[in-house]
C-alpha atoms as a PDB file:
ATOM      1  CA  UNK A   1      44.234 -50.683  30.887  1.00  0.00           C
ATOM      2  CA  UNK A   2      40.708 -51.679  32.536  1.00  0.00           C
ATOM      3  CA  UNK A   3      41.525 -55.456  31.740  1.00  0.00           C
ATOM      4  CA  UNK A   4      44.746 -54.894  33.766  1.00  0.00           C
ATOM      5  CA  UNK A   5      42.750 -53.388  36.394  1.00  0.00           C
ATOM      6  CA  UNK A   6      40.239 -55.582  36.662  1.00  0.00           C
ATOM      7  CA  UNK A   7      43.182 -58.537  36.815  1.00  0.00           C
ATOM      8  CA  UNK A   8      44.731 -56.714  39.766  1.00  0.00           C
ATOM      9  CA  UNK A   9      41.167 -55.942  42.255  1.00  0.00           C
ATOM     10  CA  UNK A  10      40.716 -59.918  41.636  1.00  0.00           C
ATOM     11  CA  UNK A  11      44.362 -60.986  42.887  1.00  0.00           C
ATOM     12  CA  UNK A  12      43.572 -58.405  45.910  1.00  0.00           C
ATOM     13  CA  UNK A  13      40.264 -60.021  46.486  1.00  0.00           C
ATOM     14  CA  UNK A  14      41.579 -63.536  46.339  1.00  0.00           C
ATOM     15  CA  UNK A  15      44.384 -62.978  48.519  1.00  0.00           C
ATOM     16  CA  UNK A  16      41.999 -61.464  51.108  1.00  0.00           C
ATOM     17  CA  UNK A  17      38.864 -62.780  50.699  1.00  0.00           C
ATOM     18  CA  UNK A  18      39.478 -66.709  48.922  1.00  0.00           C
ATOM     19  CA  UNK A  19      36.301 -67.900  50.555  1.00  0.00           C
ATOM     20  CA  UNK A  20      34.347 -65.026  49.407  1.00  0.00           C
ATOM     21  CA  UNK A  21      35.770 -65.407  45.816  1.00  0.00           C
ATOM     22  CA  UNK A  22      35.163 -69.267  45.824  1.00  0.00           C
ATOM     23  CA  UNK A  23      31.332 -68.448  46.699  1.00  0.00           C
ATOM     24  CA  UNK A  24      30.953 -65.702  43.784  1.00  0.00           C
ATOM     25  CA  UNK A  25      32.576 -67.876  41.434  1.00  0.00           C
ATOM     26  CA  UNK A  26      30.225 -70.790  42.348  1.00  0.00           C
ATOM     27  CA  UNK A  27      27.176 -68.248  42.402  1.00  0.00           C
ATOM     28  CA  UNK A  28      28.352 -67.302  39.101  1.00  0.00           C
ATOM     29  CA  UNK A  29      28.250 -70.549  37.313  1.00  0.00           C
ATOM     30  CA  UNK A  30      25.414 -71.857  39.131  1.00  0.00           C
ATOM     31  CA  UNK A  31      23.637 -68.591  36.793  1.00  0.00           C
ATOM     32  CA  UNK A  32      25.254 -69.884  33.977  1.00  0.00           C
ATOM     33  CA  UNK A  33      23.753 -73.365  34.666  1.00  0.00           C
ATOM     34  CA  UNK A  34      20.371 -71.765  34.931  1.00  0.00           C
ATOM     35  CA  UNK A  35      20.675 -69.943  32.332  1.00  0.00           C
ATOM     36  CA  UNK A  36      22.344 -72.264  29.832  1.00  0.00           C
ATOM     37  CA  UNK A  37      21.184 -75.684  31.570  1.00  0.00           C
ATOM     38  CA  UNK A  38      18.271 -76.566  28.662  1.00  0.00           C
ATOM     39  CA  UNK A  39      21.231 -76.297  25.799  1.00  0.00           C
ATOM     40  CA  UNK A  40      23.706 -77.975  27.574  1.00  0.00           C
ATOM     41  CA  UNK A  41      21.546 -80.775  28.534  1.00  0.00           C
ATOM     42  CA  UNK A  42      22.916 -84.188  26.845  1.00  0.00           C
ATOM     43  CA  UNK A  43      18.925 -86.086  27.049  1.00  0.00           C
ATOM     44  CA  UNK A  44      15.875 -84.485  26.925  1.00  0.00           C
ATOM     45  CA  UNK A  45      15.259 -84.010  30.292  1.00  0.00           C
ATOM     46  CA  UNK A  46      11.106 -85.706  30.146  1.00  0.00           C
ATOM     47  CA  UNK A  47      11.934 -88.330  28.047  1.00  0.00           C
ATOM     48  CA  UNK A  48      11.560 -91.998  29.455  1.00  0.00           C
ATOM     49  CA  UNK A  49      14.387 -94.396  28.656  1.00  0.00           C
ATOM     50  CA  UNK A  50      14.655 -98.178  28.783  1.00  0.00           C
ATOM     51  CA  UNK A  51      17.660 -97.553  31.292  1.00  0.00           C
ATOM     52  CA  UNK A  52      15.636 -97.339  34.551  1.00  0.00           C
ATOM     53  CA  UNK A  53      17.343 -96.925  37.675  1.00  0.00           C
ATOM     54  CA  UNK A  54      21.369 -97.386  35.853  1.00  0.00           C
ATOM     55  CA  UNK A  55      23.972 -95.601  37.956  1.00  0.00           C
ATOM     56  CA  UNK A  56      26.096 -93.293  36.621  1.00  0.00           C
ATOM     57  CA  UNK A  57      27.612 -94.241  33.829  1.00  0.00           C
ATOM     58  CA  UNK A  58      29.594 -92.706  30.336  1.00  0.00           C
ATOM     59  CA  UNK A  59      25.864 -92.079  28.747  1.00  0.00           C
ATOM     60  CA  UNK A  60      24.363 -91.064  31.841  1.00  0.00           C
ATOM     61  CA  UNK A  61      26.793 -89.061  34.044  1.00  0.00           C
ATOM     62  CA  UNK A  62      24.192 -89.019  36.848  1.00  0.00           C
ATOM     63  CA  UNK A  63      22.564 -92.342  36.169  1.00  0.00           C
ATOM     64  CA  UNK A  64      18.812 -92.505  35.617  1.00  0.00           C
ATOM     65  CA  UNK A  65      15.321 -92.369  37.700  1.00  0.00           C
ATOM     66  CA  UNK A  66      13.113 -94.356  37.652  1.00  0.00           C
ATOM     67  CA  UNK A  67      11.386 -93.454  35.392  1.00  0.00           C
ATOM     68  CA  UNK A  68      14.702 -93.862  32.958  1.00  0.00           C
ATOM     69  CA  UNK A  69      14.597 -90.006  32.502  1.00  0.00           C
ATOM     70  CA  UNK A  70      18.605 -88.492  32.886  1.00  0.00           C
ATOM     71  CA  UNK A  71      19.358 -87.327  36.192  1.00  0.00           C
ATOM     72  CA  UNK A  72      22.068 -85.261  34.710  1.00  0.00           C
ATOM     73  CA  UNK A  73      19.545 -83.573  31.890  1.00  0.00           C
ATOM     74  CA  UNK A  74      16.777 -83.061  34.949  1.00  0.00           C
ATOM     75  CA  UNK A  75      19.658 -81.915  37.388  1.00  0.00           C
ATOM     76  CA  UNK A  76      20.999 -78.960  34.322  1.00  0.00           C
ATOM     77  CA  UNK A  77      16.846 -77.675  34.030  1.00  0.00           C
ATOM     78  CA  UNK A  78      16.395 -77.895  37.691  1.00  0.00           C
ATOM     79  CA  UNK A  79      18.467 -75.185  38.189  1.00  0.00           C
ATOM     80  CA  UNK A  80      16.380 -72.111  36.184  1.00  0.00           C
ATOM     81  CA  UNK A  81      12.965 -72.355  38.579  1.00  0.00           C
ATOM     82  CA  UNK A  82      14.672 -73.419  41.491  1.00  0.00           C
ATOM     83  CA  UNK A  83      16.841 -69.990  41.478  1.00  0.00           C
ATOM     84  CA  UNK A  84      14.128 -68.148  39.820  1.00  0.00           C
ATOM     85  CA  UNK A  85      12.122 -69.009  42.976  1.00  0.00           C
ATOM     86  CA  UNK A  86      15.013 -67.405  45.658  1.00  0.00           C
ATOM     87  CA  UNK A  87      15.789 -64.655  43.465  1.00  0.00           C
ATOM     88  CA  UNK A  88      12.242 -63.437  42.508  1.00  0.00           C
ATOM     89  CA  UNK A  89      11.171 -63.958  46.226  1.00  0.00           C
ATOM     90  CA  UNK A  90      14.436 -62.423  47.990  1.00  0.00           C
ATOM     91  CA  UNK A  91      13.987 -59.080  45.367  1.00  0.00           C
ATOM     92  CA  UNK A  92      10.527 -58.958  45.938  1.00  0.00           C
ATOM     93  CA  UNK A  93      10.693 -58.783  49.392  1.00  0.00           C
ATOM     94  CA  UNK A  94      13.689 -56.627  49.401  1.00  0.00           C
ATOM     95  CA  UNK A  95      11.829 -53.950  47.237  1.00  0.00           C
ATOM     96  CA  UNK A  96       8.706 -54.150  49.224  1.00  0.00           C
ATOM     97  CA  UNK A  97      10.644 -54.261  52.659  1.00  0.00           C
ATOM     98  CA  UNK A  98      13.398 -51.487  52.170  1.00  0.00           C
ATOM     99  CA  UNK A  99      10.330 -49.484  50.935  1.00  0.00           C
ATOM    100  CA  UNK A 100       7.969 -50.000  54.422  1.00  0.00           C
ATOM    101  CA  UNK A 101      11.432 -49.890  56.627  1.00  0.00           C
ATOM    102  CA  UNK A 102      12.458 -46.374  55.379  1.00  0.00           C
ATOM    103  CA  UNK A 103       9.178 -45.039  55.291  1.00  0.00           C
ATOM    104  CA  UNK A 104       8.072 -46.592  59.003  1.00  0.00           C
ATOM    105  CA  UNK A 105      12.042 -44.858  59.703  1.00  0.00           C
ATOM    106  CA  UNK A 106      11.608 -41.350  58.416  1.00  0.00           C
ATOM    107  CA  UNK A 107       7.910 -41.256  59.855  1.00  0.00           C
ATOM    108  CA  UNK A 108       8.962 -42.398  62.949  1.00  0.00           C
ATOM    109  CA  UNK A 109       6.283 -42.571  65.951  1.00  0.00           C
ATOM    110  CA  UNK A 110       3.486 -42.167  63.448  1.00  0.00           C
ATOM    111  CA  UNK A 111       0.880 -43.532  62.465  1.00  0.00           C
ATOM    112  CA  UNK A 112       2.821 -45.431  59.520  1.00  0.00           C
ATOM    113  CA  UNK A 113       5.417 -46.465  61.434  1.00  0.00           C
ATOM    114  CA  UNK A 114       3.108 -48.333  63.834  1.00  0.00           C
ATOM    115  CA  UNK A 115       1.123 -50.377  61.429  1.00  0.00           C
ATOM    116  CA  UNK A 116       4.247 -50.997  59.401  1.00  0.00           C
ATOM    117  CA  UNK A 117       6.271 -52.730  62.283  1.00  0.00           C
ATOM    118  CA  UNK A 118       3.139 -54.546  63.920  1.00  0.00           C
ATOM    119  CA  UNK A 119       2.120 -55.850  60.591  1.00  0.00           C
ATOM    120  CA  UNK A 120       6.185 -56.811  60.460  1.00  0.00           C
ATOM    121  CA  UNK A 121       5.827 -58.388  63.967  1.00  0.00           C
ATOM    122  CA  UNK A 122       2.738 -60.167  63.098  1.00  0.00           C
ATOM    123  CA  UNK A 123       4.800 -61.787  59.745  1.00  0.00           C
ATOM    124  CA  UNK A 124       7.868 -62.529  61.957  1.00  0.00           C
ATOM    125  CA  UNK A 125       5.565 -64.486  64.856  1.00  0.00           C
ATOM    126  CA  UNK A 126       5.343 -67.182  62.244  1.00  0.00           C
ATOM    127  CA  UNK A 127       8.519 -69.729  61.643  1.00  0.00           C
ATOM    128  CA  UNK A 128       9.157 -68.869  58.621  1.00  0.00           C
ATOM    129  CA  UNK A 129       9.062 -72.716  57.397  1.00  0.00           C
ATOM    130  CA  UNK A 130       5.725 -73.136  58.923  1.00  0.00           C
ATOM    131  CA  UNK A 131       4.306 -70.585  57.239  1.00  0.00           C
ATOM    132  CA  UNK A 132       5.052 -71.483  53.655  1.00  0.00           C
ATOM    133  CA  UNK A 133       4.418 -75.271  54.394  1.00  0.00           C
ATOM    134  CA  UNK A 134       0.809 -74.080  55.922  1.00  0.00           C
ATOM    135  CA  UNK A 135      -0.081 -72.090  53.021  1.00  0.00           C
ATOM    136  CA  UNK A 136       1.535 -74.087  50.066  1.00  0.00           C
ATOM    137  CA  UNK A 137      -0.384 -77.082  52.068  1.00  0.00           C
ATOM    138  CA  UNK A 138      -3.785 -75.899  52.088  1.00  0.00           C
ATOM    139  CA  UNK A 139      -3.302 -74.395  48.818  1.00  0.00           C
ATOM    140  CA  UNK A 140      -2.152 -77.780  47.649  1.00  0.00           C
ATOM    141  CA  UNK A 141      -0.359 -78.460  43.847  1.00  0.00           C
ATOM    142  CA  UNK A 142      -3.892 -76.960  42.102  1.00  0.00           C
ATOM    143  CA  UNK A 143      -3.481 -74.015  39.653  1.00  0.00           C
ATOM    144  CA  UNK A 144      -5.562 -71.348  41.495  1.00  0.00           C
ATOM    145  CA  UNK A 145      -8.184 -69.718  39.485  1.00  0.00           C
ATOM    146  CA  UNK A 146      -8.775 -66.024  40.488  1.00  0.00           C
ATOM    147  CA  UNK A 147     -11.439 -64.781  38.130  1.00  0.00           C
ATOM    148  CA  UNK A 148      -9.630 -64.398  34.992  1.00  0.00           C
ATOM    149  CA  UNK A 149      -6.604 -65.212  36.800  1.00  0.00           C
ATOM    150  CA  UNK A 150      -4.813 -68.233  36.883  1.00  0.00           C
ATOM    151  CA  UNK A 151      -2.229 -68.716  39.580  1.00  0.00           C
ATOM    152  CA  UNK A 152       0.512 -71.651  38.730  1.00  0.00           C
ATOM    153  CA  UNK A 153       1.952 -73.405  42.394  1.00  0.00           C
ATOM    154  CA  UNK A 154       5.328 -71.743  41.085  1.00  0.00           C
ATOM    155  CA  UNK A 155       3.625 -68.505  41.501  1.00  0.00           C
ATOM    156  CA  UNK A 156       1.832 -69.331  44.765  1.00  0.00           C
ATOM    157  CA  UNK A 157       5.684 -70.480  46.815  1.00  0.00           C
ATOM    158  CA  UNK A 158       7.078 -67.088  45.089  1.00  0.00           C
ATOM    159  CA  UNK A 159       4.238 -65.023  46.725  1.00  0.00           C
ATOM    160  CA  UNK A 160       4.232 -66.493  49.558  1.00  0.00           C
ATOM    161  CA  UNK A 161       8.266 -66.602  50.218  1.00  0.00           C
ATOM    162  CA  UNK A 162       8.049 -62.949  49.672  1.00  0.00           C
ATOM    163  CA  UNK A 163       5.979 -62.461  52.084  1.00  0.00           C
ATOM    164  CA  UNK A 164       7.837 -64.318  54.919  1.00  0.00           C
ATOM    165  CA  UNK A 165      11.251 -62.396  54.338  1.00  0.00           C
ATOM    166  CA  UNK A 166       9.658 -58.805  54.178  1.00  0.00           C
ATOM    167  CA  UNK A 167      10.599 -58.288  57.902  1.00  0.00           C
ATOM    168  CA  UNK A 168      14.354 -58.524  57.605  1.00  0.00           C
ATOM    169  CA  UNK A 169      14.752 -56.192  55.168  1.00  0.00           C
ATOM    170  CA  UNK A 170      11.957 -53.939  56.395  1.00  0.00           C
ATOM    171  CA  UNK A 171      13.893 -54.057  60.407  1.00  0.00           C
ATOM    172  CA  UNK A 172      17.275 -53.535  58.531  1.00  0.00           C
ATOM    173  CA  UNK A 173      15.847 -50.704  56.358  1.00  0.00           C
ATOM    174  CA  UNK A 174      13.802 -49.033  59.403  1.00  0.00           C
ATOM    175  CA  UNK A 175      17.027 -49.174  61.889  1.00  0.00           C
ATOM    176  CA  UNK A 176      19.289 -47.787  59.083  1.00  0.00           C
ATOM    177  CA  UNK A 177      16.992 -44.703  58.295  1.00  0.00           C
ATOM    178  CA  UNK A 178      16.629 -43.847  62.282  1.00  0.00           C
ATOM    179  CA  UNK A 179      20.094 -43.858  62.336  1.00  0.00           C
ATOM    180  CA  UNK A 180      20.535 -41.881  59.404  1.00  0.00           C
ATOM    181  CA  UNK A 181      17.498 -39.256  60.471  1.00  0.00           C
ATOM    182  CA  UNK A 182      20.207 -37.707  63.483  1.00  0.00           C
ATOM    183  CA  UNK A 183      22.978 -36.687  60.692  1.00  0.00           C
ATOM    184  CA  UNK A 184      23.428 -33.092  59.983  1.00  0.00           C
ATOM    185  CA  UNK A 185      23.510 -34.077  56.248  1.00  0.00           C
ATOM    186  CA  UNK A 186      19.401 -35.088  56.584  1.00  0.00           C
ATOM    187  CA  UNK A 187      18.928 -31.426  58.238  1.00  0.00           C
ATOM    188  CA  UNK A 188      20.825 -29.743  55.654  1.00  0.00           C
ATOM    189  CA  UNK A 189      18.647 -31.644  53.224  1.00  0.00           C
ATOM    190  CA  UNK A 190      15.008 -30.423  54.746  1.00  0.00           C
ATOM    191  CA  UNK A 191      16.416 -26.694  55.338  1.00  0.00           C
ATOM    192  CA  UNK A 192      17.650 -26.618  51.106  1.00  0.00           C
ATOM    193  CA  UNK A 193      13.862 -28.021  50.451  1.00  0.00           C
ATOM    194  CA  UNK A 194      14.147 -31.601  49.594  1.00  0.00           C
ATOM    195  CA  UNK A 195      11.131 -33.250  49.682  1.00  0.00           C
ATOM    196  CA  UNK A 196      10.158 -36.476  51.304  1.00  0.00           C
ATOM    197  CA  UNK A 197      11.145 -38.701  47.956  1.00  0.00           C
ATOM    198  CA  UNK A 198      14.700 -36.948  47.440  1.00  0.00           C
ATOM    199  CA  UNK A 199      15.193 -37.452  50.999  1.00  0.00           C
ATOM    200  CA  UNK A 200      14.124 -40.955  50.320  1.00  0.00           C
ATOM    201  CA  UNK A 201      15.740 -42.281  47.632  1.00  0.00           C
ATOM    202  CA  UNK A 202      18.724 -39.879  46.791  1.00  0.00           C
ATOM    203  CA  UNK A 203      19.600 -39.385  50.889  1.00  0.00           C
ATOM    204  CA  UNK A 204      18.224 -42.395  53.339  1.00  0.00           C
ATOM    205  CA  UNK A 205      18.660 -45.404  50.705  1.00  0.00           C
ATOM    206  CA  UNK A 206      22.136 -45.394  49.457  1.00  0.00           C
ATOM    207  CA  UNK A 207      23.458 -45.212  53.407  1.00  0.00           C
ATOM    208  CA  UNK A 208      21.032 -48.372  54.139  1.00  0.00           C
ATOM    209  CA  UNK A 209      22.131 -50.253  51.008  1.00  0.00           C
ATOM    210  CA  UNK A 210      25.324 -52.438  52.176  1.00  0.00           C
ATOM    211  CA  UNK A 211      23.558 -53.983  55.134  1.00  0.00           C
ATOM    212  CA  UNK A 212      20.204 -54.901  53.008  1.00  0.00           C
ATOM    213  CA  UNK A 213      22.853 -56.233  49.978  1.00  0.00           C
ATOM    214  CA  UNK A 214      23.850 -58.565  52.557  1.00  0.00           C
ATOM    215  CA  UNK A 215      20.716 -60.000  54.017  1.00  0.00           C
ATOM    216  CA  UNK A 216      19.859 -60.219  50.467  1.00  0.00           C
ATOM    217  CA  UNK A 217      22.217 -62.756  50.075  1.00  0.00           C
ATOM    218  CA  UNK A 218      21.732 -64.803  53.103  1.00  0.00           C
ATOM    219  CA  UNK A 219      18.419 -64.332  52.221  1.00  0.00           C
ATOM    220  CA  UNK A 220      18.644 -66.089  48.714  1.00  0.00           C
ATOM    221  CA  UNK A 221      20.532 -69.146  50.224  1.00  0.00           C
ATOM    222  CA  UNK A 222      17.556 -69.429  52.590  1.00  0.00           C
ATOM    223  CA  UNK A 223      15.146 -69.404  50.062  1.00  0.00           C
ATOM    224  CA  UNK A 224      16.730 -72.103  48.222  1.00  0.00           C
ATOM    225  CA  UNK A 225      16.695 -74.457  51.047  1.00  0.00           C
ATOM    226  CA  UNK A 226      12.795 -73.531  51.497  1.00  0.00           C
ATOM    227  CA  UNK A 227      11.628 -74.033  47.873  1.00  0.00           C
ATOM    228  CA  UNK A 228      13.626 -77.510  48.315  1.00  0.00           C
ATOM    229  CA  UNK A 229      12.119 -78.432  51.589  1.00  0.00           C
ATOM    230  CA  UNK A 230       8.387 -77.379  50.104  1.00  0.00           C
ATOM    231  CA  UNK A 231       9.294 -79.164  46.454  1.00  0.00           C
ATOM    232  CA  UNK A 232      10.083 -82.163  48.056  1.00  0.00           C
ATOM    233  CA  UNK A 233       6.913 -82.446  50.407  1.00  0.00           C
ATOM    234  CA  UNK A 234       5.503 -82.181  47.019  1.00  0.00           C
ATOM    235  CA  UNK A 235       3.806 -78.613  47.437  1.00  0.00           C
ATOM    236  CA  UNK A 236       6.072 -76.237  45.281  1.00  0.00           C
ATOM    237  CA  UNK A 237       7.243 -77.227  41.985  1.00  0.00           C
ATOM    238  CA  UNK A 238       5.108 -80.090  40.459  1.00  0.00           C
ATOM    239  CA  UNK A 239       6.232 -82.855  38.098  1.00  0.00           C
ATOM    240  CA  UNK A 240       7.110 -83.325  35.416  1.00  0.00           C
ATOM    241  CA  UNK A 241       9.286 -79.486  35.604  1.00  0.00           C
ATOM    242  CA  UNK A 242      11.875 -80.329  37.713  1.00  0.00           C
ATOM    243  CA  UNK A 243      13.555 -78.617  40.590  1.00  0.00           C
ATOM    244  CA  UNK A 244      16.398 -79.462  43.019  1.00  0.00           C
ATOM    245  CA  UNK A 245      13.570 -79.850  45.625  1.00  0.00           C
ATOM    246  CA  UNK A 246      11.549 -81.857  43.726  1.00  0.00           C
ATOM    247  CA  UNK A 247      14.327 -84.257  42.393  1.00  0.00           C
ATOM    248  CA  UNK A 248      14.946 -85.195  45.844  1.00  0.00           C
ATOM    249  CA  UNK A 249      11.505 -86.317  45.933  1.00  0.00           C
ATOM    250  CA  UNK A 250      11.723 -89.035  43.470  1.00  0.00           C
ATOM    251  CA  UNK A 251      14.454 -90.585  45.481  1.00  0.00           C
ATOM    252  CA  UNK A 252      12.652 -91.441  48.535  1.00  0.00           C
ATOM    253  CA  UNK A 253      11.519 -95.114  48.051  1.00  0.00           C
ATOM    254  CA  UNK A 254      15.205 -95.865  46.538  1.00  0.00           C
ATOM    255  CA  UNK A 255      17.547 -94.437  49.464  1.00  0.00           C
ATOM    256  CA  UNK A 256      17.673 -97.570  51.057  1.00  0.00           C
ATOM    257  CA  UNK A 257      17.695-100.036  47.476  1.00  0.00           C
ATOM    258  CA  UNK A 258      21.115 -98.495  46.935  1.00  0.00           C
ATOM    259  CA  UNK A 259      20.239 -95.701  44.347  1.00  0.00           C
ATOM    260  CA  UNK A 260      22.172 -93.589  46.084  1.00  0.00           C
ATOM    261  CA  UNK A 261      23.111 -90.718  43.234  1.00  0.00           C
ATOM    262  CA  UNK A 262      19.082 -90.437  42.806  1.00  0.00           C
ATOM    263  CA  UNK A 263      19.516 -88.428  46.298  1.00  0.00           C
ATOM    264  CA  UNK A 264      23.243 -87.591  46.593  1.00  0.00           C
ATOM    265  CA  UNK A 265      23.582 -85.403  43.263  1.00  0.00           C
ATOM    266  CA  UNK A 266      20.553 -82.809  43.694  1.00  0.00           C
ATOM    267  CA  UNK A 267      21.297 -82.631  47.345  1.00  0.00           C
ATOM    268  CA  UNK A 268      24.893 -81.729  46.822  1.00  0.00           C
ATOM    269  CA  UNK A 269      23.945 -79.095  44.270  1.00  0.00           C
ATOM    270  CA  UNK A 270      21.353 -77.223  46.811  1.00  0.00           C
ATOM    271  CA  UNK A 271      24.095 -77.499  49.984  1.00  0.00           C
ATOM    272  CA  UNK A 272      27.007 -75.674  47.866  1.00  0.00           C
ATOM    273  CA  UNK A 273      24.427 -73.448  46.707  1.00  0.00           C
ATOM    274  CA  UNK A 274      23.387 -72.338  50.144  1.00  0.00           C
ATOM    275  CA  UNK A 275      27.093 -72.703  51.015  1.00  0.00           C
ATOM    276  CA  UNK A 276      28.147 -70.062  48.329  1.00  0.00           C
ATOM    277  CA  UNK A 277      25.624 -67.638  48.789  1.00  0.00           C
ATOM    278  CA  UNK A 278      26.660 -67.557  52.746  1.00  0.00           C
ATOM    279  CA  UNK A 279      29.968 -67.231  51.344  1.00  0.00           C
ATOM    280  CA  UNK A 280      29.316 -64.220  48.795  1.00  0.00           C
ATOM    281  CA  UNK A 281      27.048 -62.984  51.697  1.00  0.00           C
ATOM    282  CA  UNK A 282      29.984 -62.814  54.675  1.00  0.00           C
ATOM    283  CA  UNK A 283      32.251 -61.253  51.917  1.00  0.00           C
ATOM    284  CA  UNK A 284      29.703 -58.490  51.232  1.00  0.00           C
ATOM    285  CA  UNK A 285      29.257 -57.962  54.937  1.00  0.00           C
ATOM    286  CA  UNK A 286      33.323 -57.567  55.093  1.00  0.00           C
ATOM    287  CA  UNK A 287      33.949 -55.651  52.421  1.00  0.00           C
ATOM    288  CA  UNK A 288      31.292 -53.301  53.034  1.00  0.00           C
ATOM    289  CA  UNK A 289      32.029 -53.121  56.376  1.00  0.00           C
ATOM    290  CA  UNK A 290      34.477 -49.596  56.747  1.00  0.00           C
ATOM    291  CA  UNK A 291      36.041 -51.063  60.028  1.00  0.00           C
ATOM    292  CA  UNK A 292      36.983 -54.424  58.291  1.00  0.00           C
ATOM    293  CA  UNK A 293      37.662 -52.805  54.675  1.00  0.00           C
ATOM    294  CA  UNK A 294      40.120 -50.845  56.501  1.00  0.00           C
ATOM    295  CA  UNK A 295      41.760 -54.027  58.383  1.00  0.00           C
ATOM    296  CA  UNK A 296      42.392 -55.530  55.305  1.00  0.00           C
ATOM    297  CA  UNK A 297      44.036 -52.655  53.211  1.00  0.00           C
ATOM    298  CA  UNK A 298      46.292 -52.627  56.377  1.00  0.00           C
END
């Protein structure tokens, strides 16, 4: 039965891998928070109150702001942009990275392969943090207006996120096709007449995959501890849409008044976020590792 053997790879995964399976279990309800968060929230999460700054309490799990808005409500909503920001940055980047990295690989020496990896090298000179604080600084919290165009700030931190993490997948991606370009498979390919996009997509990409599935991950908790870094110096996502980032903004000027869940709730929720995506991330790297796969069957 497929139920049966679905039950079974799970008991094999938690008895090897219980951190891993922790991590994709908290990755998986954090989606279902994002996803669900809006329907499930118990306040409307923009709505002033006359409760202003109560602590957590039967009617407000998470206590208030200050503005007497539920943390708890805020906190549920939070959770779509903030993930929509790491995933739509992280899968932009992968796409457009994997893409230049096993092009620059097959073409290697050429022309394409040189402006690929110096335009990679140029990206990569800049901290990453530095580089989206710089730009989401200058740009400021303004809607850009590009002609007919109009460019929210949500927009501008994806763009520019993607951006900064095109060079690890487009070095993974690169490394993995040179490697694959000395099998005999690839020459058997070229003397049956596959073209450049079978050899590609259908040859060079599925051998490159497990190693760019993990970065992807570590990638994704990386992003979420950049959009909350730029949300709370008050360049990402603007008030009144809330992020995790953002929601540790509003808790500055009351750290040391002894509103402490205005600062301890939405940073908990972005460190076990990061936390579980490193998790799911080392688990991918394990089991898609042959060497440790095979350890652990052992």
């Amino acid at each position: 039965m497929p139920s049966r053997r679905i039950g079974i790879l799970l008991l094999r995964a938690w008895r090897r891998q219980r951190l891993s399976v922790v991590g994709a279990l908290i990755v998986g309800a954090l989606g279902l928070v994002a996803l669900l968060g809006p329907s499930l929230a118990p306040h409307d999460p923009s709505a002033l109150g006359p409760d202003v700054l109560a602590g957590p309490s039967f009617s407000h799990f998470m206590g208030t702001d200050q503005f007497g808005r539920d943390v708890f409500s805020r906190w549920l909503g939070a959770a779509r942009p903030s993930l929509i920001v790491a995933l739509s940055s992280v899968g932009g980047a992968a796409i457009l990275g994997t893409f230049m990295g096993l092009l620059a690989g097959y073409k290697n020496g050429s022309l394409i392969d040189v402006v690929a990896m110096r335009t990679v090298d140029a990206i990569i000179s800049v901290p990453l943090i530095v580089a989206v604080i710089a730009i989401a600084g200058t740009i400021g919290s303004r809607t850009l207006e590009l002609g007919p165009l109009r460019v929210s700030p949500l927009v501008v931190l994806i763009l520019v996120l993607t951006v900064t993490f095109i060079p690890a997948f487009a070095r993974i991606a690169r490394a993995g096709a040179l490697a694959e370009m000395q099998e005999d498979y690839v020459s058997a390919a070229k003397v049956l007449g596959a073209d450049n996009r079978r050899l590609l997509f259908e040859h060079l990409l599925p051998n490159v995959l497990p190693p760019l599935l993990i970065q992807g991950s570590f990638s994704i908790a990386l992003a979420i501890g950049v959009e909350a870094t730029v949300s709370f110096l008050g360049f990402g996502i603007q008030p009144p849409d809330a992020s995790w980032g953002n929601l540790l903004t509003g808790s500055r000027d009351y750290i040391l008044a002894g509103k402490w869940w205005l600062l301890a709730f939405p940073a908990a929720v972005i460190v076990l976020a990061v936390f579980a995506f490193n998790l799911l991330g080392d688990g991918l790297r394990d089991w898609l590792d042959p060497r440790q796969r095979a350890r652990q069957l052992l």
